[in-house]
N, C-alpha and C. Protein backbone atom coordinates (compact mmCIF):
# COMPACT_ATOMS: atom_id res chain seq x y z
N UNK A 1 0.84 -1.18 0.00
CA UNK A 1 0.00 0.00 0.00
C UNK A 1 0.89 1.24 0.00
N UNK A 2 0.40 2.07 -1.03
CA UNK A 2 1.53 3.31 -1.22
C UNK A 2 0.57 4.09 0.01
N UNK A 3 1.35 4.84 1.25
CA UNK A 3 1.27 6.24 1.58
C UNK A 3 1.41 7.20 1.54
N UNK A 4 0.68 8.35 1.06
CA UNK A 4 0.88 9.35 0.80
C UNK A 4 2.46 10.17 1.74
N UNK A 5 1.86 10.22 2.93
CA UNK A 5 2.56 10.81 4.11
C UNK A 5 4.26 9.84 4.19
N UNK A 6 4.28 8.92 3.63
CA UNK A 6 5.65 8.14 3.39
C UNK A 6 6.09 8.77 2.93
N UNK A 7 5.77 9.36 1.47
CA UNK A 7 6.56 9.94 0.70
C UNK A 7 6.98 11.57 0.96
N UNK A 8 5.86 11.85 1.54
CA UNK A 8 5.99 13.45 1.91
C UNK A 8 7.40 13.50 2.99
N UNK A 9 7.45 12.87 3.95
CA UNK A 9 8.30 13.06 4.61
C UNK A 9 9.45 12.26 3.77
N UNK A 10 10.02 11.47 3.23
CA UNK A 10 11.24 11.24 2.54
C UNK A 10 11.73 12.39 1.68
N UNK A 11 10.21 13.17 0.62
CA UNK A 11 10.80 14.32 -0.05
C UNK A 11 11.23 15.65 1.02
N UNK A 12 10.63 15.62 2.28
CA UNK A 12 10.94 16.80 3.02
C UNK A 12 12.26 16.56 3.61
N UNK A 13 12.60 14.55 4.37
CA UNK A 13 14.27 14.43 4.59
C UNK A 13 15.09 15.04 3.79
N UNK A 14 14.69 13.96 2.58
CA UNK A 14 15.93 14.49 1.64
C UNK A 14 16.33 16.23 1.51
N UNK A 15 15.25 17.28 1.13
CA UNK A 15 15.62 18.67 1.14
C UNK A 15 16.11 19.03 2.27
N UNK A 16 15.99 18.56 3.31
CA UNK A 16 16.45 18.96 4.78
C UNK A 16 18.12 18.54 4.51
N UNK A 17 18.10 17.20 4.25
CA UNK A 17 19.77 16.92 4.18
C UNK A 17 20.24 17.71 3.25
N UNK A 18 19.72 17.99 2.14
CA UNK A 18 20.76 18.24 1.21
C UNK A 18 20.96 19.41 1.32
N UNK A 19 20.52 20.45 2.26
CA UNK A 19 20.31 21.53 2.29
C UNK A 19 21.53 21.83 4.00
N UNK A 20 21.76 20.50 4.40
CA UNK A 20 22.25 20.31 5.59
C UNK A 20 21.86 21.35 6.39
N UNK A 21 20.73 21.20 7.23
CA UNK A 21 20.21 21.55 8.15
C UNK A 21 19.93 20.24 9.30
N UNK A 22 19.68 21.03 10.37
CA UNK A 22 19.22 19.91 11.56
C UNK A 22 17.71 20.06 11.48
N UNK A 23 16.78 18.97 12.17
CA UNK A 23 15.42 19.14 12.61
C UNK A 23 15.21 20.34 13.16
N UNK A 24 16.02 20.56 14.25
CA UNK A 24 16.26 21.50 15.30
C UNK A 24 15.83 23.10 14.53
N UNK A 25 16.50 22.94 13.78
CA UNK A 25 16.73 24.43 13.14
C UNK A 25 15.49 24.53 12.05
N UNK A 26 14.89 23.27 10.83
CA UNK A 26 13.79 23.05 10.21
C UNK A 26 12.49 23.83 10.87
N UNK A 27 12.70 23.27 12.13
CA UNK A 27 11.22 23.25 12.98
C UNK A 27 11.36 24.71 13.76
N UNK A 28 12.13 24.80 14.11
CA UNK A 28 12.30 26.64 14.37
C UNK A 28 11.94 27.11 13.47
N UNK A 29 12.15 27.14 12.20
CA UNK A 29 11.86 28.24 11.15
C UNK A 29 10.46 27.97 10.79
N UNK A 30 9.88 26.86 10.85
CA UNK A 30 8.59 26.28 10.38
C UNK A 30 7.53 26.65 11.87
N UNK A 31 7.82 26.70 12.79
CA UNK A 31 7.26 27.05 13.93
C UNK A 31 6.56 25.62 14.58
N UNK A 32 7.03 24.39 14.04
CA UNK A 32 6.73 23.44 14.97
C UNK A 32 7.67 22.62 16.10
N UNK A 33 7.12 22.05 16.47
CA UNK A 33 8.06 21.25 17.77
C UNK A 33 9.02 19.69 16.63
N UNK A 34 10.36 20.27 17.30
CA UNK A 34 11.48 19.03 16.58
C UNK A 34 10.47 17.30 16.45
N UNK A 35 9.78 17.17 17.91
CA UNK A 35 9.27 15.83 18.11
C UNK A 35 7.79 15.71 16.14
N UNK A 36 7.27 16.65 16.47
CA UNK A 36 6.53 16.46 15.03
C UNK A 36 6.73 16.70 14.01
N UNK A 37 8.13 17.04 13.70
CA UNK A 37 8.87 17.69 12.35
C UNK A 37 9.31 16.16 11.99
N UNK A 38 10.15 15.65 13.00
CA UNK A 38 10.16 13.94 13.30
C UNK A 38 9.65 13.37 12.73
N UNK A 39 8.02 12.94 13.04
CA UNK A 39 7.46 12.19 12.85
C UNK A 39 6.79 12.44 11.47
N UNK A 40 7.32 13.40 10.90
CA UNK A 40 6.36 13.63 9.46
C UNK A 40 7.33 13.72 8.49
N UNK A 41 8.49 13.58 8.61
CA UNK A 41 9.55 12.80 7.91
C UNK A 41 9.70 11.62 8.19
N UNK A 42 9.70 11.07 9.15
CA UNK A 42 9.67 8.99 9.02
C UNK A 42 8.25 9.13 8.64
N UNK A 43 7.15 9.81 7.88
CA UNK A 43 6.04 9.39 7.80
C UNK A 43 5.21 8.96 8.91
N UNK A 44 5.17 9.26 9.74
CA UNK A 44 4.55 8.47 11.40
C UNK A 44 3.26 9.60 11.90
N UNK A 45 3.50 11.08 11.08
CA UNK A 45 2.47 11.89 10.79
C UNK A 45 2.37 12.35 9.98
N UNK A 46 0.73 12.09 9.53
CA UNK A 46 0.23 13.52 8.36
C UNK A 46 -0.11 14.77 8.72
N UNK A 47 1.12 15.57 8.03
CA UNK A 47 0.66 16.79 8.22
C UNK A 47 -0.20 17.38 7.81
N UNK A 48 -1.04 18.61 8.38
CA UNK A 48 -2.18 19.60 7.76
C UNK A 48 -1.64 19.76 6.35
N UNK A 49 -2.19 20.66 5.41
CA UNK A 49 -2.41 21.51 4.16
C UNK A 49 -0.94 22.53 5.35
N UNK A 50 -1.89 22.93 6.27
CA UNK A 50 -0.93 24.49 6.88
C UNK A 50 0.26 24.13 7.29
N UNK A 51 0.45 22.84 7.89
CA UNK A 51 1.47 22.95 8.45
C UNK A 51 2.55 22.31 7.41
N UNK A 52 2.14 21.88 6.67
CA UNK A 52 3.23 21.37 5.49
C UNK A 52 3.74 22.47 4.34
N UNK A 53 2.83 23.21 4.82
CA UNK A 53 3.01 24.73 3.68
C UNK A 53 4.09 25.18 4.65
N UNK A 54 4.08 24.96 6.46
CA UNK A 54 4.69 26.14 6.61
C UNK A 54 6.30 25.59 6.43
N UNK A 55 6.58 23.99 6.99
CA UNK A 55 7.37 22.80 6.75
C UNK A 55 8.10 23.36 5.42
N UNK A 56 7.75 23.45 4.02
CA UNK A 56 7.81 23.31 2.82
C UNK A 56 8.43 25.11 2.55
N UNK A 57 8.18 26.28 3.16
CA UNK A 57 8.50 27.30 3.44
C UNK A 57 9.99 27.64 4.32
N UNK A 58 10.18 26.86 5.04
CA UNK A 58 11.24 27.14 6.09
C UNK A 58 12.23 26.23 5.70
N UNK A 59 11.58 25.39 4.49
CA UNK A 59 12.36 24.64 3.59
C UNK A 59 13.66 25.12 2.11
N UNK A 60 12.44 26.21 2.16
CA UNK A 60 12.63 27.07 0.87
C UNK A 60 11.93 26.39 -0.36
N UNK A 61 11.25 25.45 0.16
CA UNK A 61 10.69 24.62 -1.14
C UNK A 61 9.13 25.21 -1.35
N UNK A 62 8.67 24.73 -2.38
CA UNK A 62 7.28 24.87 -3.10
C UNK A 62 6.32 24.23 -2.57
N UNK A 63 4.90 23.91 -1.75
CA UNK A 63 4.42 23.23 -1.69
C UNK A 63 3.73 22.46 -3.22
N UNK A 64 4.05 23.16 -4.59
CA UNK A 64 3.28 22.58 -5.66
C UNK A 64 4.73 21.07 -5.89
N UNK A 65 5.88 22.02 -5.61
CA UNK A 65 6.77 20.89 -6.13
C UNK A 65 7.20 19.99 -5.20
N UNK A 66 6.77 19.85 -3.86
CA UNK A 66 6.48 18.99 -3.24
C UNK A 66 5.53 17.83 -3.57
N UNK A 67 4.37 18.34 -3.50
CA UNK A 67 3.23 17.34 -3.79
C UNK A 67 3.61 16.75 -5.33
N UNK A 68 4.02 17.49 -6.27
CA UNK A 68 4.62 17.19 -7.77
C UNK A 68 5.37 15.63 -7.41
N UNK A 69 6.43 15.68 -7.13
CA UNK A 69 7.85 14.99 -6.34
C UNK A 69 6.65 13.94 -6.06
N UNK A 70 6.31 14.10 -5.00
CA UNK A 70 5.31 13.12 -4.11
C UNK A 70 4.49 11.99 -5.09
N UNK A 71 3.69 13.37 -6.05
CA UNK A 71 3.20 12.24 -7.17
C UNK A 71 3.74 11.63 -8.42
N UNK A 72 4.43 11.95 -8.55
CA UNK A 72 5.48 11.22 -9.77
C UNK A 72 6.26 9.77 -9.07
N UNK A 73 6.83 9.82 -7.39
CA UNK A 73 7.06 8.81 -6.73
C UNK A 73 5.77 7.29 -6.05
N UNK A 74 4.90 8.21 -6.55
CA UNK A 74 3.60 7.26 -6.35
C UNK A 74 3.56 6.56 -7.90
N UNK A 75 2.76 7.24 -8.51
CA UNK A 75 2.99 7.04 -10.09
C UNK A 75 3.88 5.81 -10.21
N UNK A 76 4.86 5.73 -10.00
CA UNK A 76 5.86 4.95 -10.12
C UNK A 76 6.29 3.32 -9.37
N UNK A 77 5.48 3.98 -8.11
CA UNK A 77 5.42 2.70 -7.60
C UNK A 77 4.13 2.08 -8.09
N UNK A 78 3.02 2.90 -8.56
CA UNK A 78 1.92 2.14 -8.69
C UNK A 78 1.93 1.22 -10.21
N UNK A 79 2.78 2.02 -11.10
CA UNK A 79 2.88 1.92 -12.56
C UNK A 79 2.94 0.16 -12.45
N UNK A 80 2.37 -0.82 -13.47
CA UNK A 80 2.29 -1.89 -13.49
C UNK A 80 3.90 -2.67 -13.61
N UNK A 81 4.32 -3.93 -12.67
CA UNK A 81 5.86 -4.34 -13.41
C UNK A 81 5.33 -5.33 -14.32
N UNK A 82 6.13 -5.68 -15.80
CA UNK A 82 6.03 -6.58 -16.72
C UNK A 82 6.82 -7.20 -16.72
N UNK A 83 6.62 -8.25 -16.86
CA UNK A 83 7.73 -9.56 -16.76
C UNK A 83 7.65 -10.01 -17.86
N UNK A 84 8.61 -10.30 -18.98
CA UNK A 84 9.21 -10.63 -20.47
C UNK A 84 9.11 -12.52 -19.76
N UNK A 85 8.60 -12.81 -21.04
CA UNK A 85 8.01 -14.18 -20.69
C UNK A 85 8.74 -14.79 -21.94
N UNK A 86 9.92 -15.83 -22.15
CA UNK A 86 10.47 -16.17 -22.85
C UNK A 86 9.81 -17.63 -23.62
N UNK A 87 8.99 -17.65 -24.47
CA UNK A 87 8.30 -18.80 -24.98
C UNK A 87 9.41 -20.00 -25.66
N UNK A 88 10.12 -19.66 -25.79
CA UNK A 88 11.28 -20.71 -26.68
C UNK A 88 12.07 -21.11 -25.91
N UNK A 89 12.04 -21.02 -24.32
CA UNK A 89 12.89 -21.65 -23.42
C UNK A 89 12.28 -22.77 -22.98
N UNK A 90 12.56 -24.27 -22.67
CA UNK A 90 12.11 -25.05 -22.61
C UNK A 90 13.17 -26.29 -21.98
């Protein structure tokens, strides 16, 4: 089962690392507590519309190219796998 909120928080880790910042400092600028900045990067919470705007802001990121990111990584897992079926092996 794809989760939405899985992916949201892996695309918000990753900009956090690559941007090398701490939680500490994320959640200061975003105005939430380190413990729920946490949990909505391991996916363990869904954040509001607001509070992921504000998350996605203190990020420097887009909330459109967030959710974008988000759905192209769904897309992908959902996309069908095909398996090449070799008839002349025997």
């Amino acid at each position: 089962m794809v989760l939405m909120r899985t992916h949201i928080g892996q695309v918000l880790r990753g900009a956090r690392i690559s941007q090398k910042r701490t939680l500490r400092e994320v959640a200061k600028a975003a105005r939430v507590s380190l413990g729920y900045l946490s949990e909505v990067e391991r996916g363990q919470k869904e954040a509001s519309s607001e509070l992921l705007n504000s998350i996605c802001l203190a990020l420097n990121l887009s909330l459109s190219n967030v959710i974008s990111s988000v759905a192209h990584q769904i897309y992908l897992e959902e996309a069908p796998q095909l398996t090449v079926v070799d008839t002349n092996a025997a």
